[in-house]
C-alpha atoms as a PDB file:
ATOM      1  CA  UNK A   1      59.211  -0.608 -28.824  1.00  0.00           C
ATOM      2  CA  UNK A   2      62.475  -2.634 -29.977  1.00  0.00           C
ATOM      3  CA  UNK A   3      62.635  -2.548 -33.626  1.00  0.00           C
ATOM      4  CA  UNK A   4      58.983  -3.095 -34.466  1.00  0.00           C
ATOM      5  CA  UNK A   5      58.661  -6.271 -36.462  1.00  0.00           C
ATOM      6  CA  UNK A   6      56.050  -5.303 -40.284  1.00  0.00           C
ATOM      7  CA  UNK A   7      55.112  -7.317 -42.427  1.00  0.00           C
ATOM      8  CA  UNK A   8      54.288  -5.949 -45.924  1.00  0.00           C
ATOM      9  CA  UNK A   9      51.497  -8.395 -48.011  1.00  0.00           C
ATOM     10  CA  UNK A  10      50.211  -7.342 -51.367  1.00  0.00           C
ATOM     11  CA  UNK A  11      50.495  -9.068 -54.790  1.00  0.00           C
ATOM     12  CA  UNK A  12      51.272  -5.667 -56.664  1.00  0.00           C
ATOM     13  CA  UNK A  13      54.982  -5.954 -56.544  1.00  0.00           C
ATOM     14  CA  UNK A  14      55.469  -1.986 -57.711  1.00  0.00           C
ATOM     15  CA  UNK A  15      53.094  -1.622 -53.973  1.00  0.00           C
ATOM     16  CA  UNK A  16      55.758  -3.877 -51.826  1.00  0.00           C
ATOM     17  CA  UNK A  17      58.359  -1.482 -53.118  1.00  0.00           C
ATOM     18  CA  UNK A  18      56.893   1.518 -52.447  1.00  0.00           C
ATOM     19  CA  UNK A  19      56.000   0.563 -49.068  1.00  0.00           C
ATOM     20  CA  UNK A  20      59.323  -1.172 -48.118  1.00  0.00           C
ATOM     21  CA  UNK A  21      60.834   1.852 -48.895  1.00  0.00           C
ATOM     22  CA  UNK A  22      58.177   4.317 -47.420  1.00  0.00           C
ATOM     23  CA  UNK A  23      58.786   2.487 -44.061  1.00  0.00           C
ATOM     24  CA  UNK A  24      62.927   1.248 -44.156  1.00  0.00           C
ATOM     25  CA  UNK A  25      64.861   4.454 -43.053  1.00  0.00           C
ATOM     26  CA  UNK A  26      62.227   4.539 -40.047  1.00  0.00           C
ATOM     27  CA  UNK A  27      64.221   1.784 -37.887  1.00  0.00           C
ATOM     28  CA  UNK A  28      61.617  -0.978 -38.512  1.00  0.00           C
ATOM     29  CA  UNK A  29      62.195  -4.577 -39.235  1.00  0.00           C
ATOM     30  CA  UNK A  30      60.815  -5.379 -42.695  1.00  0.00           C
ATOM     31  CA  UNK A  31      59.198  -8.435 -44.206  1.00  0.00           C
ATOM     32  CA  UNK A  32      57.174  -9.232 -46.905  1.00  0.00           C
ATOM     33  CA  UNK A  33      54.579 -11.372 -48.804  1.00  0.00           C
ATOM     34  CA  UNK A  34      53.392 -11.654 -52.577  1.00  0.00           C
ATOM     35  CA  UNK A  35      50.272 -13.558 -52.029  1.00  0.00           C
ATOM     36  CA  UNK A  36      47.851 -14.564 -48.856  1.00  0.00           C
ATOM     37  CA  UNK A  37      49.156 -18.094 -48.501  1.00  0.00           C
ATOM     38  CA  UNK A  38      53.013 -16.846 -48.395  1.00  0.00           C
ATOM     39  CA  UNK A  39      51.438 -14.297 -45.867  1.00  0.00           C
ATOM     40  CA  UNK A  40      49.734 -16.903 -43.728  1.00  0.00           C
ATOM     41  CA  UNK A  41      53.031 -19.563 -43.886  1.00  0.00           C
ATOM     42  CA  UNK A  42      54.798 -16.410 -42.957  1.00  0.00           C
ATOM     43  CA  UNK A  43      52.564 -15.197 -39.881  1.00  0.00           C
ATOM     44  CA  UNK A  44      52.587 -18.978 -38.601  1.00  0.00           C
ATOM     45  CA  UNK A  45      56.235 -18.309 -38.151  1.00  0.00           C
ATOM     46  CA  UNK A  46      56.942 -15.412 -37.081  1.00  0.00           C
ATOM     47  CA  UNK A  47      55.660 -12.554 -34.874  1.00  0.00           C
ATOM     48  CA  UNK A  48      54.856  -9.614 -36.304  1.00  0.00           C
ATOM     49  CA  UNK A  49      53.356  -6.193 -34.302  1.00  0.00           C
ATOM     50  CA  UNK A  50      52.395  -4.653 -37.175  1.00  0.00           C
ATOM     51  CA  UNK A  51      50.691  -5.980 -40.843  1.00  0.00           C
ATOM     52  CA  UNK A  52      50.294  -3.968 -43.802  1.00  0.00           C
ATOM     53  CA  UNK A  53      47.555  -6.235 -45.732  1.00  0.00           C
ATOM     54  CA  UNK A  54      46.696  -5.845 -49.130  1.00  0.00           C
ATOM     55  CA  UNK A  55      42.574  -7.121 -49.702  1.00  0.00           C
ATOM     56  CA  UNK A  56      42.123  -7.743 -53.138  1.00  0.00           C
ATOM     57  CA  UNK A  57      44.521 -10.837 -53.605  1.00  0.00           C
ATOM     58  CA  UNK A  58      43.855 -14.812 -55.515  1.00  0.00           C
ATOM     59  CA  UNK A  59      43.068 -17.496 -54.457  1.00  0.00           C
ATOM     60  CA  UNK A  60      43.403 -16.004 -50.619  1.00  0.00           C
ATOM     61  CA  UNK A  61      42.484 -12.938 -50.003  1.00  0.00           C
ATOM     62  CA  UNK A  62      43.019 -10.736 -47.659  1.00  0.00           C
ATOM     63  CA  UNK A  63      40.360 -11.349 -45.234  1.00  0.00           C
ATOM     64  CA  UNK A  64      41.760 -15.075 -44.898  1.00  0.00           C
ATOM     65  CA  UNK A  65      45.034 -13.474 -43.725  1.00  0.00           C
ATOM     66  CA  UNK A  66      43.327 -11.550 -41.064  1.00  0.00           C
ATOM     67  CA  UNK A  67      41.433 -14.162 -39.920  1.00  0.00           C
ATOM     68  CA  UNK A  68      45.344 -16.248 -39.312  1.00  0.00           C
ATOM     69  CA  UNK A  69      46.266 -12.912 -37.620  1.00  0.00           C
ATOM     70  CA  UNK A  70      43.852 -12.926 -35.181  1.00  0.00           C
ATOM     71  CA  UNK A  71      44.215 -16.974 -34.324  1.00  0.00           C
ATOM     72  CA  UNK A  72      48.244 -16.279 -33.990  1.00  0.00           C
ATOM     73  CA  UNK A  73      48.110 -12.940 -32.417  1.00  0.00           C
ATOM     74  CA  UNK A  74      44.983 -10.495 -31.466  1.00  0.00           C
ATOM     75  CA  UNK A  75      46.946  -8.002 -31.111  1.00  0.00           C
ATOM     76  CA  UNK A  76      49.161  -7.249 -34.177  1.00  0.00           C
ATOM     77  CA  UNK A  77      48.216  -4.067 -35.778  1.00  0.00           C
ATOM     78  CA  UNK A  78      46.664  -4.683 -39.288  1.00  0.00           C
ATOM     79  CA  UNK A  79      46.483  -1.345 -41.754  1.00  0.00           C
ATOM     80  CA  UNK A  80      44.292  -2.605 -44.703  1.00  0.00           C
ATOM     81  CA  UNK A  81      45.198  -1.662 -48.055  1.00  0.00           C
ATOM     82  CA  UNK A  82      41.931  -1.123 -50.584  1.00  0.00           C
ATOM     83  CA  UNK A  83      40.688   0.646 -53.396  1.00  0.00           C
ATOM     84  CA  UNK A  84      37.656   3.121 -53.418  1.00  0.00           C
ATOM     85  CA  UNK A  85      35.826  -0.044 -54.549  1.00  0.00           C
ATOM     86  CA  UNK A  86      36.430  -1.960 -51.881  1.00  0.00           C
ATOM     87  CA  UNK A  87      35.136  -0.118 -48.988  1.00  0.00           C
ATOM     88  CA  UNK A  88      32.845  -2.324 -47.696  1.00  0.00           C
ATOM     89  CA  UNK A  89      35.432  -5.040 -47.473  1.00  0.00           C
ATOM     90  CA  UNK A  90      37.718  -2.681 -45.328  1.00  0.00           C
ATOM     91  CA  UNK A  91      34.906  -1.781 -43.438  1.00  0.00           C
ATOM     92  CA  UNK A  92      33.993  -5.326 -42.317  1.00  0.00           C
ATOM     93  CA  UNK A  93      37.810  -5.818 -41.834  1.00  0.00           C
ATOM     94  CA  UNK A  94      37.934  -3.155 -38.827  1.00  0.00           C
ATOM     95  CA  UNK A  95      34.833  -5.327 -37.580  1.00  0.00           C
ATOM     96  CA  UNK A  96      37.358  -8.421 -37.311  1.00  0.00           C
ATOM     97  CA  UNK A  97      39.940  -6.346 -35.282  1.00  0.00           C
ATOM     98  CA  UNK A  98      42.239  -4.319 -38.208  1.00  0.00           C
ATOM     99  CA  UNK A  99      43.353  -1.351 -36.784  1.00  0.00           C
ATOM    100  CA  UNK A 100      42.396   0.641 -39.752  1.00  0.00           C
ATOM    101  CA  UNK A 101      42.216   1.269 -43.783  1.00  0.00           C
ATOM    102  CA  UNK A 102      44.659   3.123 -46.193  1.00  0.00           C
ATOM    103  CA  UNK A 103      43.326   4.009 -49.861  1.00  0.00           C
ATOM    104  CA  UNK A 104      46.056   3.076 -52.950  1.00  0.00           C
ATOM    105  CA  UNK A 105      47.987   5.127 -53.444  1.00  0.00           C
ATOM    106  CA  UNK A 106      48.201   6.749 -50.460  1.00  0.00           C
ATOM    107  CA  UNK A 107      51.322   9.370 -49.440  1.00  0.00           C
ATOM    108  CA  UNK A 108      54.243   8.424 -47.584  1.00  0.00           C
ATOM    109  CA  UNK A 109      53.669  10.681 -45.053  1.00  0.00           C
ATOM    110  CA  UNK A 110      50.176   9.037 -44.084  1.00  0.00           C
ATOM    111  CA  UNK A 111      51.411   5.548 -44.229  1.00  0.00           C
ATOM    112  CA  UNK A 112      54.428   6.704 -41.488  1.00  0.00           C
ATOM    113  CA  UNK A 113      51.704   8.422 -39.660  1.00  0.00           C
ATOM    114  CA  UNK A 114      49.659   5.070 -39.610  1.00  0.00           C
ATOM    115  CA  UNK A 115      51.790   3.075 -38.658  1.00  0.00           C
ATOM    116  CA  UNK A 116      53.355   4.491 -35.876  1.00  0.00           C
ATOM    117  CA  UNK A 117      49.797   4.772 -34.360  1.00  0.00           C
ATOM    118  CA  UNK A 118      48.913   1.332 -35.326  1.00  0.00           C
ATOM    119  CA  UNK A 119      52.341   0.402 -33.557  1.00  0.00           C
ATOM    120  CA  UNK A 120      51.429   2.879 -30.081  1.00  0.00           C
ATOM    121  CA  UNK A 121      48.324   1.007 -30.259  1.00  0.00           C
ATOM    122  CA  UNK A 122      49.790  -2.624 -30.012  1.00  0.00           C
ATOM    123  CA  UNK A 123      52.427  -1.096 -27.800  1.00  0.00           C
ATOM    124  CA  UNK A 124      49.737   0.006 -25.309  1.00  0.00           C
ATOM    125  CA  UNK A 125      47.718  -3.245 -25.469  1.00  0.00           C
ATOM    126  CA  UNK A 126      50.980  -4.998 -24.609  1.00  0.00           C
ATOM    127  CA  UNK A 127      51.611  -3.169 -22.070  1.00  0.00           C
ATOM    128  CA  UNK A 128      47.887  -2.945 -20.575  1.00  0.00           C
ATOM    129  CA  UNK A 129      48.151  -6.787 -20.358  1.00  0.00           C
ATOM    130  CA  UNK A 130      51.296  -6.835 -18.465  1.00  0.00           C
ATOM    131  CA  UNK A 131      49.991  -5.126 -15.880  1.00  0.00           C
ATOM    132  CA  UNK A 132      46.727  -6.928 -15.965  1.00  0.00           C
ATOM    133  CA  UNK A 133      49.340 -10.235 -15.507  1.00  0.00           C
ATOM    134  CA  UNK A 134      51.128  -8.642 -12.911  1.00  0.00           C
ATOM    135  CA  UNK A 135      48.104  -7.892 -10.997  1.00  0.00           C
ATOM    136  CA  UNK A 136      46.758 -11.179 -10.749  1.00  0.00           C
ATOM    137  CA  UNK A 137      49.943 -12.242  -9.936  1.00  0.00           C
ATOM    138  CA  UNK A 138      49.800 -10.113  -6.954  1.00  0.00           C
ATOM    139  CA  UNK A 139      45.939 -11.206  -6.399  1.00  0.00           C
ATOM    140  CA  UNK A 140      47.371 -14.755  -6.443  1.00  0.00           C
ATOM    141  CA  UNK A 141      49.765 -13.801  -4.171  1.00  0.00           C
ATOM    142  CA  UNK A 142      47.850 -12.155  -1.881  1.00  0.00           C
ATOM    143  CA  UNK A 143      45.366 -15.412  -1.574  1.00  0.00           C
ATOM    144  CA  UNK A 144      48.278 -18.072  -0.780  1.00  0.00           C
ATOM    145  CA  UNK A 145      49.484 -15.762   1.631  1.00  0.00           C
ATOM    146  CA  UNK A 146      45.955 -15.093   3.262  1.00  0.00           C
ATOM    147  CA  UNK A 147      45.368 -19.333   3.285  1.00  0.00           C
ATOM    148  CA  UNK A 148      49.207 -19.596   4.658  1.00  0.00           C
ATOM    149  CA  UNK A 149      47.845 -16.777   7.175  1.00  0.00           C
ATOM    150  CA  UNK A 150      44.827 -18.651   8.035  1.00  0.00           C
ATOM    151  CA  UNK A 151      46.678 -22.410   8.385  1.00  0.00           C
ATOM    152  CA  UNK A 152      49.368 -20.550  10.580  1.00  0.00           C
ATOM    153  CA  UNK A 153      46.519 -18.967  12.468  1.00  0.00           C
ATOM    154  CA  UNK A 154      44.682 -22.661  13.122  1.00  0.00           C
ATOM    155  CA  UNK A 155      48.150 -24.001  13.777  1.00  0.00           C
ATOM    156  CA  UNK A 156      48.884 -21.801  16.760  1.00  0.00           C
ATOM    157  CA  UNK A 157      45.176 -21.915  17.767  1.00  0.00           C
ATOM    158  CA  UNK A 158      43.959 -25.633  17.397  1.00  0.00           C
ATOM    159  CA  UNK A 159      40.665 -24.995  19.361  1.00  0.00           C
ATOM    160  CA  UNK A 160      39.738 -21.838  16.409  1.00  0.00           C
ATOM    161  CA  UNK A 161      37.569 -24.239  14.908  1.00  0.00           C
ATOM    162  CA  UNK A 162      35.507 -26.904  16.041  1.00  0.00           C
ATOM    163  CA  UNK A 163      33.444 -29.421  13.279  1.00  0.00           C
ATOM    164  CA  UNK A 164      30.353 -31.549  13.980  1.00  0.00           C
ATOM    165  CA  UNK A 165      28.568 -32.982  11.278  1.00  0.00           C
ATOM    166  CA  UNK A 166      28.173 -29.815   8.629  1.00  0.00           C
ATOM    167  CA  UNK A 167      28.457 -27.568  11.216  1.00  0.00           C
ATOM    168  CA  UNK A 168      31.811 -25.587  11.448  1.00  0.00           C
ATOM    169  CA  UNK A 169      32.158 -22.981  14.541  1.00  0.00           C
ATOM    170  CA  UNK A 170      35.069 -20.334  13.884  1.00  0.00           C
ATOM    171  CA  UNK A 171      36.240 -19.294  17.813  1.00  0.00           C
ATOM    172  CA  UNK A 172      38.413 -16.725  15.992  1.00  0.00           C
ATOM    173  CA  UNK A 173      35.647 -14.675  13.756  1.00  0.00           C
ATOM    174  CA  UNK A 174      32.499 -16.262  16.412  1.00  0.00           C
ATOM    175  CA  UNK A 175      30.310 -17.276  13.529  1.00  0.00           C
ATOM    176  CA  UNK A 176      29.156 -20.389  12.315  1.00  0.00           C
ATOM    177  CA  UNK A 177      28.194 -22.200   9.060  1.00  0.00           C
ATOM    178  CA  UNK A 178      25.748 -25.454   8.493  1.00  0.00           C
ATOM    179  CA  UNK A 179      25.883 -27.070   5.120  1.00  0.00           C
ATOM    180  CA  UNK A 180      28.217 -24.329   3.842  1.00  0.00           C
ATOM    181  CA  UNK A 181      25.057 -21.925   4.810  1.00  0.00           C
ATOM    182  CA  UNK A 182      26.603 -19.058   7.588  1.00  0.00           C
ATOM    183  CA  UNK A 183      23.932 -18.959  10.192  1.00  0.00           C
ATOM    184  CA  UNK A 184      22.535 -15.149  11.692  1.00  0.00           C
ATOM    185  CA  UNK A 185      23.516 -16.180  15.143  1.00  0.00           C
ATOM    186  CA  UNK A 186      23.237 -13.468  17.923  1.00  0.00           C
ATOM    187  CA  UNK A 187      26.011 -13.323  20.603  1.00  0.00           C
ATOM    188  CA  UNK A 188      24.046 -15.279  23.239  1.00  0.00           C
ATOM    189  CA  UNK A 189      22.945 -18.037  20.077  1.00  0.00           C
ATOM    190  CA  UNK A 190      26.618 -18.145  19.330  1.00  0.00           C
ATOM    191  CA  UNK A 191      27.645 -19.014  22.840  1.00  0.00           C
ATOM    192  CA  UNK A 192      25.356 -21.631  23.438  1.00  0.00           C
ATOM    193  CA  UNK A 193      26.152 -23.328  20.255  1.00  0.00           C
ATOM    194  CA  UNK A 194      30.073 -23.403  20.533  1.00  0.00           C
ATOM    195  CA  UNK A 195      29.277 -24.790  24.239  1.00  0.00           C
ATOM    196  CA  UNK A 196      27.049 -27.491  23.104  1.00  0.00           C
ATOM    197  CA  UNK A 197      29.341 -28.252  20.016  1.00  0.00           C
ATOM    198  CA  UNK A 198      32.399 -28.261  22.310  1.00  0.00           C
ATOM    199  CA  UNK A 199      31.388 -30.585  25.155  1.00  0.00           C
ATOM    200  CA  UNK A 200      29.109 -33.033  22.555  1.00  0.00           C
ATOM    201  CA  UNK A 201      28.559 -35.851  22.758  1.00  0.00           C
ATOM    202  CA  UNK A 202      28.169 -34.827  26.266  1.00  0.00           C
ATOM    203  CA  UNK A 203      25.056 -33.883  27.850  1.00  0.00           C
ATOM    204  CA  UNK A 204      24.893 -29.659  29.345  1.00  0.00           C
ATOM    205  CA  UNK A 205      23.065 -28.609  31.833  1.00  0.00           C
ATOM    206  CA  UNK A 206      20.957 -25.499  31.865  1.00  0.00           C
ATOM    207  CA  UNK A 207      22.634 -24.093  34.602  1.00  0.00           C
ATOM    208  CA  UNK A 208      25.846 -24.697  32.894  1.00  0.00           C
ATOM    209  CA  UNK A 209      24.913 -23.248  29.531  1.00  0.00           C
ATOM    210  CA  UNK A 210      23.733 -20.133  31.722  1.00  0.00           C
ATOM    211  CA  UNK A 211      27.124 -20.117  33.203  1.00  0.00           C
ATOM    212  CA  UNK A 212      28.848 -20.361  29.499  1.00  0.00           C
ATOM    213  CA  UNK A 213      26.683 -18.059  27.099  1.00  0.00           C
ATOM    214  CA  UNK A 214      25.559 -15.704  29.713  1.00  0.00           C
ATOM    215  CA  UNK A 215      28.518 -15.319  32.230  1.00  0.00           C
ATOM    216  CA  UNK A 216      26.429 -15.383  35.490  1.00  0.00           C
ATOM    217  CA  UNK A 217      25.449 -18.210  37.953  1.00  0.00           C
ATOM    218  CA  UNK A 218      21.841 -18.701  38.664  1.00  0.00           C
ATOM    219  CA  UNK A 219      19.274 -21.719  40.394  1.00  0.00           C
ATOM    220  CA  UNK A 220      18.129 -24.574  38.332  1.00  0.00           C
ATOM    221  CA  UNK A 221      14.831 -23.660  38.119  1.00  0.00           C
ATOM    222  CA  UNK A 222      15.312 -20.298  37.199  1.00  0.00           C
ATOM    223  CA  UNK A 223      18.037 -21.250  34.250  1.00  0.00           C
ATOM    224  CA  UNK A 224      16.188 -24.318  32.709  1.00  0.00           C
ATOM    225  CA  UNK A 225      13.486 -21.318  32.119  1.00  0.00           C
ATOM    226  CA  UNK A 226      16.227 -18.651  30.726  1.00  0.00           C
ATOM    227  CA  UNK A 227      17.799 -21.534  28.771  1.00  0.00           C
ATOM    228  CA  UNK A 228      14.550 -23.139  26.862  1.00  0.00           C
ATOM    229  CA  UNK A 229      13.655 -19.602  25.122  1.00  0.00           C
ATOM    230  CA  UNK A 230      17.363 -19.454  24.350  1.00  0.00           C
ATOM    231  CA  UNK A 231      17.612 -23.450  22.713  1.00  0.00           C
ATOM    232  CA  UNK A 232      13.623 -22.721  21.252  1.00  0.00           C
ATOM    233  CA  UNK A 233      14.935 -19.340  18.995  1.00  0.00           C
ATOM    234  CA  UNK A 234      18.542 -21.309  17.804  1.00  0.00           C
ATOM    235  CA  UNK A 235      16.544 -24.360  17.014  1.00  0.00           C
ATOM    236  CA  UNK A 236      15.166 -21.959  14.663  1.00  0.00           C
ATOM    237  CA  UNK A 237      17.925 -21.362  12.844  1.00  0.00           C
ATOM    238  CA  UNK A 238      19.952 -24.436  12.559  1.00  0.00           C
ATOM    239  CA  UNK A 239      17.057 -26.944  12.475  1.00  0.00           C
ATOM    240  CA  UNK A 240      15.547 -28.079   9.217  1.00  0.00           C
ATOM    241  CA  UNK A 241      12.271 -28.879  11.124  1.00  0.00           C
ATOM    242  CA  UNK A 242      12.253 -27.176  14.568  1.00  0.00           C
ATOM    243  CA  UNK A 243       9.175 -29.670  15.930  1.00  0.00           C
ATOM    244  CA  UNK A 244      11.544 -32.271  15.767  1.00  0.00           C
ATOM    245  CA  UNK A 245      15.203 -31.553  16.179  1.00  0.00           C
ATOM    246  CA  UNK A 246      17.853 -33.906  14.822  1.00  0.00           C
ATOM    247  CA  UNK A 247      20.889 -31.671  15.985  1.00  0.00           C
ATOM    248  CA  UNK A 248      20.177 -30.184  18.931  1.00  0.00           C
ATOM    249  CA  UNK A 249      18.432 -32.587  21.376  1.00  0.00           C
ATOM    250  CA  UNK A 250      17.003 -32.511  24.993  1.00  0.00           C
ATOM    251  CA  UNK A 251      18.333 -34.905  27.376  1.00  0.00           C
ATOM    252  CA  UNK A 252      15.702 -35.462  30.111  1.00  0.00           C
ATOM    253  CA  UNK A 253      16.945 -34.513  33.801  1.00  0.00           C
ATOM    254  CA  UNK A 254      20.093 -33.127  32.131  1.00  0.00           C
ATOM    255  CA  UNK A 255      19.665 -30.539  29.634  1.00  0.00           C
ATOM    256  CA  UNK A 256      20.856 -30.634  26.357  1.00  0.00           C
ATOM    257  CA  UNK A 257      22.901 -32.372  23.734  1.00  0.00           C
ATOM    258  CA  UNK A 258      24.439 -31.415  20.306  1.00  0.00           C
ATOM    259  CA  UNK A 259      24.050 -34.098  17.998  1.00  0.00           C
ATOM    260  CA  UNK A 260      26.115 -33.397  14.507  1.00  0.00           C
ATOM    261  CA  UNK A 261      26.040 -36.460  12.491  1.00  0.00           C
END
């Protein structure tokens, strides 16, 4: 971390002084406050990754400051300082989000040792939320380039997809949505459909739907028969009431229709 930026706030000035000089031959960048609103004024400001915050201070106290932290940055490191007294205050602080609590006086060598986890803390939050950033950048990334994908892939294959209505038939991936519901089509179901949806409004024969879903040639007779079961199970599943079918509709004498709209 480049010169970590601390900012000292407690009203005891004898307690700035001891800290300021605890902490200034360590490389930091040191700043201070004698009160909660200087603190606050000063936090508005500036950026700081690490706050040493006095709790006991008139007319704002210390809790006010680390509620200002928290809107400006969540993740400056706060060290409360308290008294023996003031426990429970220090405890609820570390329920707002300070990193921890000091007792006055407390050594030089456990203030250092405080702050410089306080500081790998904030440094390792930072840096967790870079790569968080960079990965949905990537995830972002990775979408626009699948949708440029997909519009070069209808682009080079205008007949991929083919609309009617609600209905949307993908030649590409063979499957099929209504109403933005993906229908459970089976391969002979899915044939049929993308014949009736791609000749509509024209009428199709039996024999010709035989020829396109099935692949083989047969009499009249025998594929209206083959054919009926065939419409009578799709009807099922793209028909809101099968009995009386708004989309896909016989056509006496010549078979059958798909109507979309």
């Amino acid at each position: 971390m480049d010169q970590a930026k601390i900012l000292i706030v407690d009203d005891e000035p004898n307690v700035r002084f001891i800290l300021e000089r605890t902490l200034s031959g360590a490389g930091y960048l040191l700043d201070k406050a004698e009160n909660g609103a200087e603190a606050i004024e000063k936090i508005k400001a500036n950026v700081y990754d690490l706050i040493l915050l006095d709790l006991q201070m008139k007319p704002i106290d210390g809790m006010q400051v680390l509620t200002a932290v928290r809107r400006r940055d969540p993740d400056t490191a706060v060290i409360i300082l308290t008294a023996h007294s003031t426990i429970e205050s220090a405890v609820e602080a570390l329920r707002m989000g300070a990193f921890d609590y000091l007792f006055k006086p407390a050594s030089p060598e456990t203030i250092r040792e405080r702050v410089q986890e306080g500081l790998k803390q904030r440094q390792q939050t930072q840096q967790r939320e870079r790569v968080l950033k960079q990965i949905e950048g990537l995830r972002q990334t990775l979408v626009g380039l699948e949708s440029e994908a997909e519009t070069l892939d209808t682009t080079r294959d205008p007949g991929r997809f083919h609309t009617s209505g609600k209905l949307v038939v993908d030649m590409h991936h063979r499957s099929a949505t209504l109403e933005g519901r993906l229908l459970d089509l089976t391969t002979t179901e899915f044939n049929l459909l993308a014949c009736l949806v791609q000749l509509a409004p024209d009428p199709v024969s039996a024999r010709q739907l035989v020829n396109e879903a099935l692949e083989y040639d047969t009499e009249d007779a025998e594929a209206s028969e083959i054919v009926k079961w065939h419409i009578h199970r799709l009807r099922q599943k793209v028909e809101p009431d099968p009995e009386h079918p708004q989309f896909i509709k016989t056509i006496r004498y010549k078979g059958y229709m798909w109507s979309g709209e």
